[in-house]
N, C-alpha and C. Protein backbone atom coordinates (compact mmCIF):
# COMPACT_ATOMS: atom_id res chain seq x y z
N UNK A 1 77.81 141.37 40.79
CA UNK A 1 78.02 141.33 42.22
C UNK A 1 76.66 141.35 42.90
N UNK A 2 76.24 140.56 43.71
CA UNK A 2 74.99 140.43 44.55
C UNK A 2 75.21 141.45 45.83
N UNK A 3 74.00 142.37 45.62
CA UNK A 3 74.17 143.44 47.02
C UNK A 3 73.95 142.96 48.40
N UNK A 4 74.11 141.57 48.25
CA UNK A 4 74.45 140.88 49.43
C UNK A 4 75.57 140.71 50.39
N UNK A 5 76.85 140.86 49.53
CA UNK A 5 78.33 141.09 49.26
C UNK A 5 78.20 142.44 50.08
N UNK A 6 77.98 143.46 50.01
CA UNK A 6 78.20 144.92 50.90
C UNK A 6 78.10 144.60 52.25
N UNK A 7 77.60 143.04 52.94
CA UNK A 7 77.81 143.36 54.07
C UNK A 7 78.90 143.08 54.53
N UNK A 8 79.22 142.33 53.79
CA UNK A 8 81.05 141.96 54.28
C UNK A 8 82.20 142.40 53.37
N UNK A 9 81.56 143.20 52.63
CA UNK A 9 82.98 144.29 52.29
C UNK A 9 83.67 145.10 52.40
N UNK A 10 84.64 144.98 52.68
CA UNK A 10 85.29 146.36 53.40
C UNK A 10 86.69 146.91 52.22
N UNK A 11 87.04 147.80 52.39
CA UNK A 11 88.20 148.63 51.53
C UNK A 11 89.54 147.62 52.23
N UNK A 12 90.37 147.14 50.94
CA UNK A 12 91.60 146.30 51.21
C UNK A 12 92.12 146.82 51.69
N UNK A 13 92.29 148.54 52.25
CA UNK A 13 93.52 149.12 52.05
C UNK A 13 93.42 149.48 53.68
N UNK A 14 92.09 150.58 53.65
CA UNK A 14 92.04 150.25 55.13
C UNK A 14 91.06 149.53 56.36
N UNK A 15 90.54 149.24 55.48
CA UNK A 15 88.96 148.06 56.21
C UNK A 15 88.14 148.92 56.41
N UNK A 16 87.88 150.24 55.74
CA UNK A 16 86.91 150.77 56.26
C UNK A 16 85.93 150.59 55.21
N UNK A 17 84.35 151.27 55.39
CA UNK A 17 83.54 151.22 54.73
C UNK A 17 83.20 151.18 52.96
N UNK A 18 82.10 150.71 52.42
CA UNK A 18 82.44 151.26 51.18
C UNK A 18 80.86 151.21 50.61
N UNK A 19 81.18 152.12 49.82
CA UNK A 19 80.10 153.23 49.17
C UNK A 19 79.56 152.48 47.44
N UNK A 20 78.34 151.70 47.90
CA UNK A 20 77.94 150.94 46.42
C UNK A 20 77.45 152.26 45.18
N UNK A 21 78.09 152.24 44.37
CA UNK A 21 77.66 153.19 43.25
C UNK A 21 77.30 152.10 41.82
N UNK A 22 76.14 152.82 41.89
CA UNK A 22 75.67 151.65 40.88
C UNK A 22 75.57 152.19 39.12
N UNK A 23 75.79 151.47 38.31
CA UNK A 23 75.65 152.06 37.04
C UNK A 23 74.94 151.36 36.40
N UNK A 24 74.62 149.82 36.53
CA UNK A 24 73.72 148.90 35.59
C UNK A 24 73.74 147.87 36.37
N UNK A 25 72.22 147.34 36.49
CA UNK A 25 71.84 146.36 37.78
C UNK A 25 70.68 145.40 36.72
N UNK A 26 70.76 144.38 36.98
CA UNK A 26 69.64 143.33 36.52
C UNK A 26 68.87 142.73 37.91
N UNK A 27 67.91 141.96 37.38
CA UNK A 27 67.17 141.41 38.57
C UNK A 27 67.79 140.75 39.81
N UNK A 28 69.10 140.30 39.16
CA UNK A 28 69.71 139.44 40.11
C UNK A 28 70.96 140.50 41.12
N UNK A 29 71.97 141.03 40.19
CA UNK A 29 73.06 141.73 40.37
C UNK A 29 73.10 142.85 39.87
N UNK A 30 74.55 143.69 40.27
CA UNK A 30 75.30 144.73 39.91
C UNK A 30 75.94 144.23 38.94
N UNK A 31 75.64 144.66 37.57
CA UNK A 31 76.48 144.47 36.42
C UNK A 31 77.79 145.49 36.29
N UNK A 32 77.65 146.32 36.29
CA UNK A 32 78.45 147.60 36.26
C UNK A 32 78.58 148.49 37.21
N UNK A 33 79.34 149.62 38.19
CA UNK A 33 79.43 150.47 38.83
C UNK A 33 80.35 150.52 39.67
N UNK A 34 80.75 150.59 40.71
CA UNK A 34 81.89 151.10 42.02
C UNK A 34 81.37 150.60 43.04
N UNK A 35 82.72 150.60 43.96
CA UNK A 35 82.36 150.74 45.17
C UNK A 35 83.77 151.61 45.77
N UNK A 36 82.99 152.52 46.63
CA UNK A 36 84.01 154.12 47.00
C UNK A 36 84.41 153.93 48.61
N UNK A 37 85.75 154.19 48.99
CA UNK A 37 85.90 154.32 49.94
C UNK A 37 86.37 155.80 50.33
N UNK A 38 85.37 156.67 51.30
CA UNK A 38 85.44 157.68 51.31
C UNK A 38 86.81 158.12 52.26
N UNK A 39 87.58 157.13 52.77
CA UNK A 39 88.96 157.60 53.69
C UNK A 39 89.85 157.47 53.28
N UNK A 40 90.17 156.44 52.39
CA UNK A 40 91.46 156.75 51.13
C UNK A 40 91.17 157.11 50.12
N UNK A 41 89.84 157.81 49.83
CA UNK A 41 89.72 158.61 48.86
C UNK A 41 89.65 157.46 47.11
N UNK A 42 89.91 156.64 47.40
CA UNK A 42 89.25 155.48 46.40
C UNK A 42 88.31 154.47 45.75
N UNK A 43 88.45 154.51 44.56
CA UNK A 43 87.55 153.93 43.87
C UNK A 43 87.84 152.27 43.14
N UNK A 44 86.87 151.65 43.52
CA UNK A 44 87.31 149.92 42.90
C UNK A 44 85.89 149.32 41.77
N UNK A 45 86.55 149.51 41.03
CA UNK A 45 85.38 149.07 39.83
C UNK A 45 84.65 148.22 39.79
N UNK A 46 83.12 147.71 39.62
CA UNK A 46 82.54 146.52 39.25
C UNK A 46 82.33 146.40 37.58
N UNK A 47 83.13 145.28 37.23
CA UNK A 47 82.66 145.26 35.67
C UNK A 47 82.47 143.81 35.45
N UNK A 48 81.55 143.92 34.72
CA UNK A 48 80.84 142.52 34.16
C UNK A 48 80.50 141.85 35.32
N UNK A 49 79.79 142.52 36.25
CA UNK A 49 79.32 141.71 37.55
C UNK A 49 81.10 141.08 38.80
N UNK A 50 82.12 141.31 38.22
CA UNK A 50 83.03 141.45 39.42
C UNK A 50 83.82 142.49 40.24
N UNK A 51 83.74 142.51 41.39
CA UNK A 51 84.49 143.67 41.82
C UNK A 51 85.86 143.59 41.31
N UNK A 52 86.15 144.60 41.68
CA UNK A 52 88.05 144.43 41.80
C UNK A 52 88.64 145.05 42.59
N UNK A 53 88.86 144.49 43.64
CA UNK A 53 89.28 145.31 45.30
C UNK A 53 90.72 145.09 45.40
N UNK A 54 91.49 144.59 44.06
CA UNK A 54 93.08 144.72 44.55
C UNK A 54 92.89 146.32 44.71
N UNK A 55 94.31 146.54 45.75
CA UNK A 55 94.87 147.70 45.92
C UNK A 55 95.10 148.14 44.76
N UNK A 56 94.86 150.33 44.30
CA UNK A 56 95.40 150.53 43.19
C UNK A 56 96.80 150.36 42.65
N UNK A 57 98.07 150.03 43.65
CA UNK A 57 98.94 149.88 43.09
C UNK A 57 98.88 148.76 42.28
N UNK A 58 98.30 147.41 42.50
CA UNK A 58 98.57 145.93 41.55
C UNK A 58 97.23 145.69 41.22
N UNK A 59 96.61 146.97 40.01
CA UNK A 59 95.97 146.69 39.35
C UNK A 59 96.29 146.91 37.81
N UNK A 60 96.36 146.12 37.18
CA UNK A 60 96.47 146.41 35.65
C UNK A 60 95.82 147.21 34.75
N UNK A 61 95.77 148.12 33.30
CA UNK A 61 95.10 148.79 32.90
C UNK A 61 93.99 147.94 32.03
N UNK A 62 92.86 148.34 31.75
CA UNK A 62 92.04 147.51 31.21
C UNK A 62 92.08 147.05 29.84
């Protein structure tokens, strides 16, 4: 994910803000880490460089 993307991301659930947590970054991107929304109290994974901002109900287990 390019930290370019945070400016127009917002939480699916309620459009509010969201919190880049990073775990493994290369020159270009976010390979690995989160992004947190501190008002529904949720978390949406980045893995292998994609987010995944479905809602937690219609997300599958990995």
């Amino acid at each position: 994910m390019k930290r370019d993307l945070m400016d127009i991301l917002a939480c699916p659930v309620c459009k509010g803000p969201l919190d880049l947590r990073v775990e493994e970054e290369n020159d270009e991107e976010i390979v690995t880490g989160s992004l947190f929304c501190a008002a529904c109290i949720e978390t949406y994974p980045i893995t292998e460089t994609i987010p995944n901002l479905l809602p937690p109900q219609l997300r599958t287990a990995p």
